[in-house]
N, C-alpha and C. Protein backbone atom coordinates (compact mmCIF):
# COMPACT_ATOMS: atom_id res chain seq x y z
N UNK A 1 20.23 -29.93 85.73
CA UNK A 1 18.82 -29.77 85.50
C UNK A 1 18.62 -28.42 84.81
N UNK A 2 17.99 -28.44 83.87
CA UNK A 2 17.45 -26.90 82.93
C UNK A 2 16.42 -27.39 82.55
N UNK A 3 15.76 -25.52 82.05
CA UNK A 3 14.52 -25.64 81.91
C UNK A 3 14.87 -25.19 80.50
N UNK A 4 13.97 -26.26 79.51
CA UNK A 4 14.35 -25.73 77.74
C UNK A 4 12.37 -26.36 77.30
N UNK A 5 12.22 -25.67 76.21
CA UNK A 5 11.36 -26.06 75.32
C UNK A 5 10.35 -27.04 75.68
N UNK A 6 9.08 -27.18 75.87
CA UNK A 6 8.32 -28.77 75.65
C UNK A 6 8.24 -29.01 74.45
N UNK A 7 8.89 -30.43 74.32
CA UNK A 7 8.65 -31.26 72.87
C UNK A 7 7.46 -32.17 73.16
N UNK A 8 7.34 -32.84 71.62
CA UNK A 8 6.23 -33.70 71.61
C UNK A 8 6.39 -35.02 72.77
N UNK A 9 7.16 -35.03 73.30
CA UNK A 9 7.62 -36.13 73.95
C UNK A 9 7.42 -35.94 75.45
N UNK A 10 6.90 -34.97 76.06
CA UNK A 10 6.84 -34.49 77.00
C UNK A 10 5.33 -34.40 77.29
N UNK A 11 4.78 -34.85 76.47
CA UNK A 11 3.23 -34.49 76.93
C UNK A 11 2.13 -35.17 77.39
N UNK A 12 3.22 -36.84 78.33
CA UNK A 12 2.72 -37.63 78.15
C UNK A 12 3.01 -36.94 80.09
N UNK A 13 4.11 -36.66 80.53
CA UNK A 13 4.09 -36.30 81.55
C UNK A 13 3.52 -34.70 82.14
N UNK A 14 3.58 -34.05 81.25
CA UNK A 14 3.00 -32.84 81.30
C UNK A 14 1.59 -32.96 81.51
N UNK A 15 0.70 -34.24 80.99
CA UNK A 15 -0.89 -34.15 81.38
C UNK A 15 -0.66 -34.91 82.81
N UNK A 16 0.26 -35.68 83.11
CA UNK A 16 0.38 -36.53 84.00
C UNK A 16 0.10 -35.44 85.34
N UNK A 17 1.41 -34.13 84.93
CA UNK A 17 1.69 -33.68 86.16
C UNK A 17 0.37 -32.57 86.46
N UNK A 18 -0.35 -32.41 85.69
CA UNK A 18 -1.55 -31.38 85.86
C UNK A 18 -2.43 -32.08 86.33
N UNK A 19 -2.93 -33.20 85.97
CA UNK A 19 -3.98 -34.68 86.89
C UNK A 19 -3.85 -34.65 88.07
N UNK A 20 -2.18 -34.50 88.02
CA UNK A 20 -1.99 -34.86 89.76
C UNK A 20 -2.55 -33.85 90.75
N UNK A 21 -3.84 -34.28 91.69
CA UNK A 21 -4.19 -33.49 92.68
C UNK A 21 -2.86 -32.80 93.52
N UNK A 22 -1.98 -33.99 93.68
CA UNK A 22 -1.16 -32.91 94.78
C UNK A 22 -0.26 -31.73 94.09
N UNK A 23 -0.69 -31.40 92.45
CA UNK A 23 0.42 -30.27 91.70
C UNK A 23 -0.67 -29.87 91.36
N UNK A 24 -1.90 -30.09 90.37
CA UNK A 24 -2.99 -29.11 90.20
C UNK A 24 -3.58 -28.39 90.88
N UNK A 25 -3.57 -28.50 92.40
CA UNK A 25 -3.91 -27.84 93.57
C UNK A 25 -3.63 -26.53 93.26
N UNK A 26 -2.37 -26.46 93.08
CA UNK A 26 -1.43 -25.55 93.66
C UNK A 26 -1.66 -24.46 92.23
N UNK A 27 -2.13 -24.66 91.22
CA UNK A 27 -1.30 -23.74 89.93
C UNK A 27 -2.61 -23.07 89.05
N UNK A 28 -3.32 -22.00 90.38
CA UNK A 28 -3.94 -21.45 90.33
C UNK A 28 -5.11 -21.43 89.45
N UNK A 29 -5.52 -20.87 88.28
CA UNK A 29 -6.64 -21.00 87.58
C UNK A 29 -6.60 -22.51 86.42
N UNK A 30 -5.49 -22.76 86.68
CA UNK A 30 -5.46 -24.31 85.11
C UNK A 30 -4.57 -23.74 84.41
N UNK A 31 -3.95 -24.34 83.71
CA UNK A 31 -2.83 -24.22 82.73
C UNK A 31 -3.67 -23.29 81.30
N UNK A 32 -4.77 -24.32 80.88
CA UNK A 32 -5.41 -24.04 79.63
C UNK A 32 -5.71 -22.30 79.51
N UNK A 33 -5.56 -21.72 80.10
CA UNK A 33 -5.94 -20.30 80.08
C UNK A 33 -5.13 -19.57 79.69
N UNK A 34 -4.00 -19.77 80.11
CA UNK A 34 -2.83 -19.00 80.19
C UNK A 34 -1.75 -19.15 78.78
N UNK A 35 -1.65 -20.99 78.79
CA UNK A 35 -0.58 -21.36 77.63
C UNK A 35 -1.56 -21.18 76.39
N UNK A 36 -2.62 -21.58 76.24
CA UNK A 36 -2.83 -21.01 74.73
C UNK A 36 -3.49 -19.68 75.18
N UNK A 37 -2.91 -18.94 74.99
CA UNK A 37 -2.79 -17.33 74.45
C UNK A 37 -1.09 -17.11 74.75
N UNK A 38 -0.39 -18.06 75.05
CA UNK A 38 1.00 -17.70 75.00
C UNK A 38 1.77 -16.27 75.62
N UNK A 39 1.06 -16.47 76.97
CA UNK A 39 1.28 -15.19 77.86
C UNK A 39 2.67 -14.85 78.44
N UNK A 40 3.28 -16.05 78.74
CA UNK A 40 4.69 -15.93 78.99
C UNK A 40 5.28 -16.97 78.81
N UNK A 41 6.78 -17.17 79.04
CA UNK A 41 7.66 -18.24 79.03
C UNK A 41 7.07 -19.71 79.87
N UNK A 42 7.13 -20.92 79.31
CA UNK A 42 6.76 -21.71 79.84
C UNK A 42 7.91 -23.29 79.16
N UNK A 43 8.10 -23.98 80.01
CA UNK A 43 9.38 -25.09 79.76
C UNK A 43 9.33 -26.56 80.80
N UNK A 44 10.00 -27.41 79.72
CA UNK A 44 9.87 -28.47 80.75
C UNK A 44 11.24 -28.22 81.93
N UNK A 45 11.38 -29.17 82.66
CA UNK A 45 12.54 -29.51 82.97
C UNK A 45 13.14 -30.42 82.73
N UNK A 46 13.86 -30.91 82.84
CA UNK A 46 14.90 -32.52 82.65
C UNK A 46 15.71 -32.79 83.58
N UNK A 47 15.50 -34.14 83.70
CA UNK A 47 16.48 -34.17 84.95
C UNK A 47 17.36 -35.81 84.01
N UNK A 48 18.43 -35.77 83.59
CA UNK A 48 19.05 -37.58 83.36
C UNK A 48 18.23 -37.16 81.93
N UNK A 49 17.73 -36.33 81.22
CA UNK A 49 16.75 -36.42 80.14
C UNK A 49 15.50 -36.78 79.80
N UNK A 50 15.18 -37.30 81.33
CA UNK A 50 13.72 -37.06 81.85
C UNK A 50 12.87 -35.94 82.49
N UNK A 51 11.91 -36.05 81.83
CA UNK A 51 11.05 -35.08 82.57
C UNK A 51 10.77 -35.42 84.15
N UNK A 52 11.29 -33.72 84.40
CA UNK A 52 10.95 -33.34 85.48
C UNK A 52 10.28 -32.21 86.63
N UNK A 53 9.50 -31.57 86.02
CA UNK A 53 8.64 -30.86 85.80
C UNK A 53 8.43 -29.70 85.18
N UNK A 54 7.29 -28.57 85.43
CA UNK A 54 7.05 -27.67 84.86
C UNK A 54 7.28 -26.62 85.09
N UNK A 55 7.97 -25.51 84.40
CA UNK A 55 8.27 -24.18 84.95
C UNK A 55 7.94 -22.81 84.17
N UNK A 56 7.41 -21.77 84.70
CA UNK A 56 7.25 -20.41 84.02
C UNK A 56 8.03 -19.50 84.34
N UNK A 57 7.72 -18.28 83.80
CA UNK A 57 8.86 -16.88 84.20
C UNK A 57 8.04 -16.15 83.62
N UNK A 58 7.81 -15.43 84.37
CA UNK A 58 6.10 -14.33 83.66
C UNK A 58 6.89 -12.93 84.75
N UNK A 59 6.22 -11.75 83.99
CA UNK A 59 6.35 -10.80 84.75
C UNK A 59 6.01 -10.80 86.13
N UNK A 60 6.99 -9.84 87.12
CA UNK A 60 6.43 -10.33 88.54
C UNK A 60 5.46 -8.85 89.29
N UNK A 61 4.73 -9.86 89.82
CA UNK A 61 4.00 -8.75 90.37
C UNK A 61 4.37 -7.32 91.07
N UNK A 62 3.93 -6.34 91.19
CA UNK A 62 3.70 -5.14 91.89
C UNK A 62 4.88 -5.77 93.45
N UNK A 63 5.59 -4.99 93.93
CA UNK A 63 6.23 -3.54 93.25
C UNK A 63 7.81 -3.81 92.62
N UNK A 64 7.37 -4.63 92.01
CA UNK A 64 9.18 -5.18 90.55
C UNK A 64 8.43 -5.34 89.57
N UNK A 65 8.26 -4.18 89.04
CA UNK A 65 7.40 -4.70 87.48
C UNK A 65 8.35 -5.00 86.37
N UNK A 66 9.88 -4.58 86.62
CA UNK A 66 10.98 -4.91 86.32
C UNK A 66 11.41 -6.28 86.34
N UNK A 67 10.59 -7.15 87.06
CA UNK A 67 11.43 -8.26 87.56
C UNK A 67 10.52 -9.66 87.20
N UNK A 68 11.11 -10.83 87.21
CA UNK A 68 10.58 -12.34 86.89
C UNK A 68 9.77 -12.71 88.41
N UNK A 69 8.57 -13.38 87.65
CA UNK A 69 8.16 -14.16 88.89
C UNK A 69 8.52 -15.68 88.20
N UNK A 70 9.12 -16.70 89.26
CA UNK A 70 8.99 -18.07 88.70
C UNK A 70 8.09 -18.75 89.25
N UNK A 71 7.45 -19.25 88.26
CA UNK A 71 6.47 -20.35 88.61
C UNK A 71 6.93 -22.08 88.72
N UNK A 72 6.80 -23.02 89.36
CA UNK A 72 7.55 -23.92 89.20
C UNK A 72 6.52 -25.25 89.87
N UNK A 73 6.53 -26.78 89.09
CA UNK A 73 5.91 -27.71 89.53
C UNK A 73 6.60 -28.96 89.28
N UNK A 74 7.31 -29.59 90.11
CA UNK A 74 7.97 -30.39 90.15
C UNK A 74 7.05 -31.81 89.98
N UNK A 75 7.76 -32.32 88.91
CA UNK A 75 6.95 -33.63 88.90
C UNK A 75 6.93 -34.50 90.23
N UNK A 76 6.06 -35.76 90.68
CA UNK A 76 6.14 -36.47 91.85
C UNK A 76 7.32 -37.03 91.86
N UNK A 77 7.57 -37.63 90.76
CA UNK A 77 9.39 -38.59 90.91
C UNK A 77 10.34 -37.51 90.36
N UNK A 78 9.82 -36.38 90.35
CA UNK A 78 10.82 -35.44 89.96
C UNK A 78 11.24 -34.34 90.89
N UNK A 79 12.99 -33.86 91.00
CA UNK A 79 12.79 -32.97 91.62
C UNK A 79 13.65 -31.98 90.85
N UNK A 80 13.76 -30.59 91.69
CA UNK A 80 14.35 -29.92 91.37
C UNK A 80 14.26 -28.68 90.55
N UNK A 81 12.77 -28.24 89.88
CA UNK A 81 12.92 -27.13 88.69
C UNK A 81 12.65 -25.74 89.28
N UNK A 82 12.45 -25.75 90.90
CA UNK A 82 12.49 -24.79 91.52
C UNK A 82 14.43 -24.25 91.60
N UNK A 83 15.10 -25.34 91.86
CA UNK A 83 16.41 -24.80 91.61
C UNK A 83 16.90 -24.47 90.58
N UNK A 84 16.16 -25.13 88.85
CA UNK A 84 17.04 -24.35 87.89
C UNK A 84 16.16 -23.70 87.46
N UNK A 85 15.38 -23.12 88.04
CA UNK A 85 14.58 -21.84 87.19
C UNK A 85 14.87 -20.76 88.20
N UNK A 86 15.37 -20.71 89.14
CA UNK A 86 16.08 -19.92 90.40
C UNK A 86 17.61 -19.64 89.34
N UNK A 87 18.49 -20.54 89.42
CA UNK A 87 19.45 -20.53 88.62
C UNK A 87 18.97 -19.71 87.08
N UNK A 88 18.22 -20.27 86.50
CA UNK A 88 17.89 -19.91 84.51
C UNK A 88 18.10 -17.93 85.06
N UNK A 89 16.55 -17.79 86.24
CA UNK A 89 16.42 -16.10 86.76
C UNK A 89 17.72 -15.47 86.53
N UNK A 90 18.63 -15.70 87.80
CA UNK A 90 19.49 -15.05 87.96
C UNK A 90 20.81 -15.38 86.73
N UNK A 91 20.85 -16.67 86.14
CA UNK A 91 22.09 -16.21 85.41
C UNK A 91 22.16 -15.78 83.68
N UNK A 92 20.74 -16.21 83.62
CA UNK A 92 19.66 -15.87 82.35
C UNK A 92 19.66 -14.61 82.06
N UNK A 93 18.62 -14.19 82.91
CA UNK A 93 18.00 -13.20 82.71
C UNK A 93 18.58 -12.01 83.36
N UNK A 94 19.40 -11.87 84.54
CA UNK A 94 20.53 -11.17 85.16
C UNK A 94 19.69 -10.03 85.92
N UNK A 95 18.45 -10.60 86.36
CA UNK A 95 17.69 -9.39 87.41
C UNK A 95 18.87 -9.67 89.03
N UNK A 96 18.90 -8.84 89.61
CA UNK A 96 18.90 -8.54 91.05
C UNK A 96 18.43 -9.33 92.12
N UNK A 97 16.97 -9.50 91.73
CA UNK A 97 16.10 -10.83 92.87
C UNK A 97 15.26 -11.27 91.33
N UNK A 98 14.63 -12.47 91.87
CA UNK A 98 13.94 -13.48 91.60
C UNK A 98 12.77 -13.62 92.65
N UNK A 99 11.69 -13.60 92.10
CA UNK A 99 10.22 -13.60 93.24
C UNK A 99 9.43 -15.40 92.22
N UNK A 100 9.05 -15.68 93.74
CA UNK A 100 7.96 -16.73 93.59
C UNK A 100 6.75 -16.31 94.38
N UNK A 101 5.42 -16.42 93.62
CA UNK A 101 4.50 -16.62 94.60
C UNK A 101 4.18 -17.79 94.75
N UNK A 102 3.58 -18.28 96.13
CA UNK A 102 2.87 -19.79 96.48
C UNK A 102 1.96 -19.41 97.25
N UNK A 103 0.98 -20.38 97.52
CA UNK A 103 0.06 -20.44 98.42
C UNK A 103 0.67 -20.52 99.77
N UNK A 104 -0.02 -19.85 100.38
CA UNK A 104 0.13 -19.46 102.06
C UNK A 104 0.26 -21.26 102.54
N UNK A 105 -0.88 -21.86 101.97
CA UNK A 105 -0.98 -23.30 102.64
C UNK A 105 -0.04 -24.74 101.87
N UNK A 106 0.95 -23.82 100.92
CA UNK A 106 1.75 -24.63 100.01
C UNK A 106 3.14 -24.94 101.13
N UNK A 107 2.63 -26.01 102.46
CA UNK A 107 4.20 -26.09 102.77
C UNK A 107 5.07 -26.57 102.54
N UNK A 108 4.96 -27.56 101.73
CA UNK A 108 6.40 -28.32 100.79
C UNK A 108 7.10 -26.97 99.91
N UNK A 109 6.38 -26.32 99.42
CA UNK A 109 6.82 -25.19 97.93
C UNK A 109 7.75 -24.13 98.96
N UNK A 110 7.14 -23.43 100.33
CA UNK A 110 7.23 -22.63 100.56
C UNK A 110 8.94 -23.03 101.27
N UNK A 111 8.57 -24.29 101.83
CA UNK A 111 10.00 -24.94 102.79
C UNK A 111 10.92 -25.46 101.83
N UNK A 112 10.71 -25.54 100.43
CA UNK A 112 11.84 -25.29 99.28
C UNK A 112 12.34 -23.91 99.09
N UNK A 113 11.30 -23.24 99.31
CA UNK A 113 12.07 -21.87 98.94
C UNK A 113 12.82 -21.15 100.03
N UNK A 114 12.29 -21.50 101.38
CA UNK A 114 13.22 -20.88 102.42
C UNK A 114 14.64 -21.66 101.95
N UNK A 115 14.88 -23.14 101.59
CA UNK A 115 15.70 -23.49 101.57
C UNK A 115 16.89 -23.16 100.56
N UNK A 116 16.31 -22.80 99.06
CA UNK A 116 16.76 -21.75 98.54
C UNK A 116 17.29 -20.31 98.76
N UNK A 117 16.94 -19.93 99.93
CA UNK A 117 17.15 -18.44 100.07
C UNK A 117 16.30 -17.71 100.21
N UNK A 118 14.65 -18.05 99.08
CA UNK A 118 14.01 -16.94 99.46
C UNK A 118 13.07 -16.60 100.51
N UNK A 119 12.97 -15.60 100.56
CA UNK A 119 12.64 -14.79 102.11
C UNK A 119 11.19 -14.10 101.92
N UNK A 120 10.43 -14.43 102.78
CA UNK A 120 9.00 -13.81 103.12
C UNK A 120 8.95 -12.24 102.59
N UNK A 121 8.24 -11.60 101.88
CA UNK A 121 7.90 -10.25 101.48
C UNK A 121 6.38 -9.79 101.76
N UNK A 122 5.50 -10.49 101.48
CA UNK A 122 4.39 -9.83 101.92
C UNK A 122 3.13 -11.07 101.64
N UNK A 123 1.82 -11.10 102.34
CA UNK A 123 0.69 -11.60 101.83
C UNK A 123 0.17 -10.62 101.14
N UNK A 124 -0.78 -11.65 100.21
CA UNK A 124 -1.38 -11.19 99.06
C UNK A 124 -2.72 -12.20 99.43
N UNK A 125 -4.03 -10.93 99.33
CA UNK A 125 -5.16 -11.96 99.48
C UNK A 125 -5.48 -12.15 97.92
N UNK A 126 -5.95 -13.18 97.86
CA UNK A 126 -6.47 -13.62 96.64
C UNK A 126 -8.06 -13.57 96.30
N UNK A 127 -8.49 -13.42 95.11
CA UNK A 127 -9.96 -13.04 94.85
C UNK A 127 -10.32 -14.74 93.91
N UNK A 128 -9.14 -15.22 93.46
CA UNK A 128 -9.61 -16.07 92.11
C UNK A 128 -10.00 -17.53 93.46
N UNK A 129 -9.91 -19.03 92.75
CA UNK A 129 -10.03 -20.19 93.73
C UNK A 129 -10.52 -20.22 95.16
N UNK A 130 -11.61 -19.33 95.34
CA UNK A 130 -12.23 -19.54 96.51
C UNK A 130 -11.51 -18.27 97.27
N UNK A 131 -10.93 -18.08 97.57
CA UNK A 131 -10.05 -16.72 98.49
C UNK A 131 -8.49 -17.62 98.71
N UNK A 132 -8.23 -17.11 100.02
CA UNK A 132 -6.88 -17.69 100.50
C UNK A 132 -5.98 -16.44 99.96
N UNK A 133 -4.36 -17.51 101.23
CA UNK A 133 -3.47 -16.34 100.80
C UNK A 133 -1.93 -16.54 99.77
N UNK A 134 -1.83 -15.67 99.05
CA UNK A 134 -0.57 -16.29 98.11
C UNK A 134 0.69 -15.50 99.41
N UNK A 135 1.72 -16.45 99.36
CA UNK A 135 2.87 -15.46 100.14
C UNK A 135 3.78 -15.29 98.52
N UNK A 136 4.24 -13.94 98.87
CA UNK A 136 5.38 -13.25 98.20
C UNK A 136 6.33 -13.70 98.59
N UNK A 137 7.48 -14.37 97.82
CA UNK A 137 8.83 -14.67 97.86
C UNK A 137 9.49 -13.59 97.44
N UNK A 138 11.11 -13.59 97.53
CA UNK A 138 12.34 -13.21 96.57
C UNK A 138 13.14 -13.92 97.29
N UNK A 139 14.43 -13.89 96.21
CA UNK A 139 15.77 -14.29 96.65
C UNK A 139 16.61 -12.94 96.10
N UNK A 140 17.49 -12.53 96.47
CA UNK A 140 18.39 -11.62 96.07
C UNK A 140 20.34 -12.61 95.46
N UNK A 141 20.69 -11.61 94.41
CA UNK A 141 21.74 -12.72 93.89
C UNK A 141 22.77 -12.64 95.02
């Protein structure tokens, strides 16, 4: 599974996976804000050469301004782009740790990432989507 490029061919699941209440929930202000002004890295996944979901790598928040945050949304019949954008971090990009934020109330996302490795760092209250809390991830290599 890797995360490379969205082609034209991908955008049939890419609107799919943003529709979906149980992944649009989760991915904070909407896509449309962010990808056109081309703020950071953004990719499908593939899984067999199917899409399998969506992933970012944007600078990570305060206090690694040095470091990747991954963003990651696994399609419904898809799994997995939390593991190769964990993988892309560390063998890619060659930081130290790798940080995800998720929602405090994201427990599928959050019980992938313990399962991955990464480990609780801090709450973060949020001002944008009503309030709530994002938890701070990392994994260390």
């Amino acid at each position: 599974m890797t995360p490379s490029p969205y082609v034209p061919a991908d955008e049939d699941g890419f609107v799919a996976l943003f529709q979906d209440p149980r992944v649009s929930r989760w991915m904070g202000d909407g896509p449309q804000d962010v990808y056109a002004a081309n703020r950071f890295d953004v990719w499908a996944v593939r899984h067999a050469g199917r899409y399998a979901g969506h992933a970012e790598i944007k600078s990570s928040p305060e206090p690694w301004p040095d470091g990747h945050e991954l963003v990651h949304a696994p399609a419904p019949a898809g799994r997995g782009p939390a593991v190769a954008l964990t993988a892309y971090g560390h063998d890619t990009l060659g930081p130290g740790e790798v940080h995800a934020t998720v929602d405090a109330g994201n427990a599928p996302s959050l019980s992938l990432l313990t399962r991955l490795g990464y480990t609780h760092v801090r709450d973060i209250p949020e001002n944008s989507r009503g309030g709530g809390t994002s938890r701070l991830t990392h994994r260390r290599r």
